[in-house]
C-alpha atoms as a PDB file:
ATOM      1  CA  UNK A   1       0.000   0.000   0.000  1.00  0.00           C
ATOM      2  CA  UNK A   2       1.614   3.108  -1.072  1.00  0.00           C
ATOM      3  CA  UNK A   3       0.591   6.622   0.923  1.00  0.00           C
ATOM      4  CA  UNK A   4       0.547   9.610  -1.127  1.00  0.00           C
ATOM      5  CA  UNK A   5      -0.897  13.232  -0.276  1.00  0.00           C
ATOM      6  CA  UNK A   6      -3.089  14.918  -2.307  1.00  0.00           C
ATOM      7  CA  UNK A   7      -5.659  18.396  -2.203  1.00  0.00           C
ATOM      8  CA  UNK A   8      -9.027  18.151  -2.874  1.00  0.00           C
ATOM      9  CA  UNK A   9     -10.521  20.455  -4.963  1.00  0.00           C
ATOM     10  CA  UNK A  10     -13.088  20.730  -7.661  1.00  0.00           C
ATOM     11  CA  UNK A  11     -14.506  17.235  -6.879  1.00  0.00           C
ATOM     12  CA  UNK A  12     -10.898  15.566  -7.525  1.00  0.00           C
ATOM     13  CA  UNK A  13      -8.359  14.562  -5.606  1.00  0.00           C
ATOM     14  CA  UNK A  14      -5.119  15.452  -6.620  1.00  0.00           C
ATOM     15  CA  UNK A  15      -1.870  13.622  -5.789  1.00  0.00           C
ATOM     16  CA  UNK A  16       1.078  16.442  -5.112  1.00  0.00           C
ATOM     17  CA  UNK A  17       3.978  14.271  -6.036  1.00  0.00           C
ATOM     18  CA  UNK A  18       4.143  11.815  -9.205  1.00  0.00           C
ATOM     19  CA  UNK A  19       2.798   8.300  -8.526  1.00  0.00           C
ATOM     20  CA  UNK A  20       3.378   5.157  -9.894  1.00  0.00           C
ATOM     21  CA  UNK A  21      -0.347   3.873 -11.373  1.00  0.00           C
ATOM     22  CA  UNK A  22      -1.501   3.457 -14.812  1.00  0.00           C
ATOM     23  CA  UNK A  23      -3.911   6.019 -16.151  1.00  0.00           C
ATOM     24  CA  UNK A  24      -7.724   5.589 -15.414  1.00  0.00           C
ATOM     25  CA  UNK A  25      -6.435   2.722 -13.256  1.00  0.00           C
ATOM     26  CA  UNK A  26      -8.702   1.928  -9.930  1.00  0.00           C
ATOM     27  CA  UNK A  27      -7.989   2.590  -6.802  1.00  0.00           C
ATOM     28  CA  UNK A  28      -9.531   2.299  -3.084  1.00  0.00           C
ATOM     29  CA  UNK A  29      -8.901   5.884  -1.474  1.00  0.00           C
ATOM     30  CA  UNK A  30      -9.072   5.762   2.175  1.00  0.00           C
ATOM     31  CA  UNK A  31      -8.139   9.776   3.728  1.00  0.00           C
ATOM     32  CA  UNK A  32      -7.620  11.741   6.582  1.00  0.00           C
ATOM     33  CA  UNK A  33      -7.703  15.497   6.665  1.00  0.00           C
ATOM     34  CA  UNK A  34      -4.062  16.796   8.088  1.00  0.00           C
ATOM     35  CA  UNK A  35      -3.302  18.491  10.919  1.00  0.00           C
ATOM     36  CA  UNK A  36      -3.479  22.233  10.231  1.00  0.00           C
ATOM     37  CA  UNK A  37      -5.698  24.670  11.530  1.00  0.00           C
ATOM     38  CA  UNK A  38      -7.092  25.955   8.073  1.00  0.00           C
ATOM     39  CA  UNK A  39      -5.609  29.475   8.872  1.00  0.00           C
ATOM     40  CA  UNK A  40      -3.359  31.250   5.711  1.00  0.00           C
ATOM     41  CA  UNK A  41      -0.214  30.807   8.207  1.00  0.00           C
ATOM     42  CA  UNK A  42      -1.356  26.774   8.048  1.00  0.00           C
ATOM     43  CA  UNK A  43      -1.440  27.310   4.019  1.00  0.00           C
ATOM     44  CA  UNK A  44       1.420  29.452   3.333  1.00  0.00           C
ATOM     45  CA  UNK A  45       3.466  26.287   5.599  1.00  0.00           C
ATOM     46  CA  UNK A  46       1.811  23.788   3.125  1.00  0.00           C
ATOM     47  CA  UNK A  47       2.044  25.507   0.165  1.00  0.00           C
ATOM     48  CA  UNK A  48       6.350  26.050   0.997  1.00  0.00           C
ATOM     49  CA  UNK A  49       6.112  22.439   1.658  1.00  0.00           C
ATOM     50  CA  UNK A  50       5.248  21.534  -1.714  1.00  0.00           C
ATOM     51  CA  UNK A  51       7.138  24.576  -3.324  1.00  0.00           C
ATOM     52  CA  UNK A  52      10.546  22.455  -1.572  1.00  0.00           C
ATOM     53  CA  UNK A  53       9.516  19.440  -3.214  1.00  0.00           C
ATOM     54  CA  UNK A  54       9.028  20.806  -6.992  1.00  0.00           C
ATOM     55  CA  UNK A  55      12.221  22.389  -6.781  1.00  0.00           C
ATOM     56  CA  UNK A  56      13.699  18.538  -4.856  1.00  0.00           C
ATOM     57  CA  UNK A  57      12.321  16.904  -7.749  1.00  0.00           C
ATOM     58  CA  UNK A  58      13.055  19.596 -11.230  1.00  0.00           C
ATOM     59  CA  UNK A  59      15.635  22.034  -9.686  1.00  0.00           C
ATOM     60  CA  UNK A  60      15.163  25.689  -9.622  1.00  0.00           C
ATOM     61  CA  UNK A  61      13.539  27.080 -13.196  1.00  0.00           C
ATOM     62  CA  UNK A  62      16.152  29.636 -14.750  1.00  0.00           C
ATOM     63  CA  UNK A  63      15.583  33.326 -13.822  1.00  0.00           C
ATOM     64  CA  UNK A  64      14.717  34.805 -17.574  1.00  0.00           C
ATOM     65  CA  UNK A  65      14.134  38.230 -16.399  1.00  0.00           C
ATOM     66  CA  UNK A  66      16.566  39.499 -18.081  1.00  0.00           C
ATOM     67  CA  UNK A  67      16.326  37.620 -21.367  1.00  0.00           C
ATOM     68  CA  UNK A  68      12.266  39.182 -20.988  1.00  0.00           C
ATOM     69  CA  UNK A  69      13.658  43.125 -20.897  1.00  0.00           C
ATOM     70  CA  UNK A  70      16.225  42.396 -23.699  1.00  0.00           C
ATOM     71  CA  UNK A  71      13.467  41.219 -25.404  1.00  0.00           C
ATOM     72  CA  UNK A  72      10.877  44.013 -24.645  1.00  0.00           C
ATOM     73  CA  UNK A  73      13.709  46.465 -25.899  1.00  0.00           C
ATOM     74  CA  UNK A  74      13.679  45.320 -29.787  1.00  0.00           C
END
């Protein structure tokens, strides 16, 4: 049994790290709501949670500002 965390919203739950199933392959979801007290200091924690692991997993995204004004200058 793997354990993977997800958000629900919209009516779908949706895993926040890659998993390992085929697509539109059943599975038996059984959930617990996590500890937090819903308040934006609770979210902002959550959201640099999963902000750690995108960056863990692809690395820090290039910083094109500059490439964006050289751009906007032509």
């Amino acid at each position: 049994m793997s354990r993977v965390t997800a958000i629900y919203r919209g009516g779908i739950f949706q895993p926040l790290e890659p998993v390992a199933l085929a697509e539109e392959q059943r599975v038996q979801l059984s959930f617990e709501a996590e500890a937090g007290d819903g308040s934006l200091l609770s979210w902002l924690r959550q959201l640099q949670d999963l902000q750690s692991a995108v960056i863990l997993r692809a690395g820090l995204l290039p910083d094109s500002t500059a490439d964006i004004a050289m751009d906007r200058l032509r």
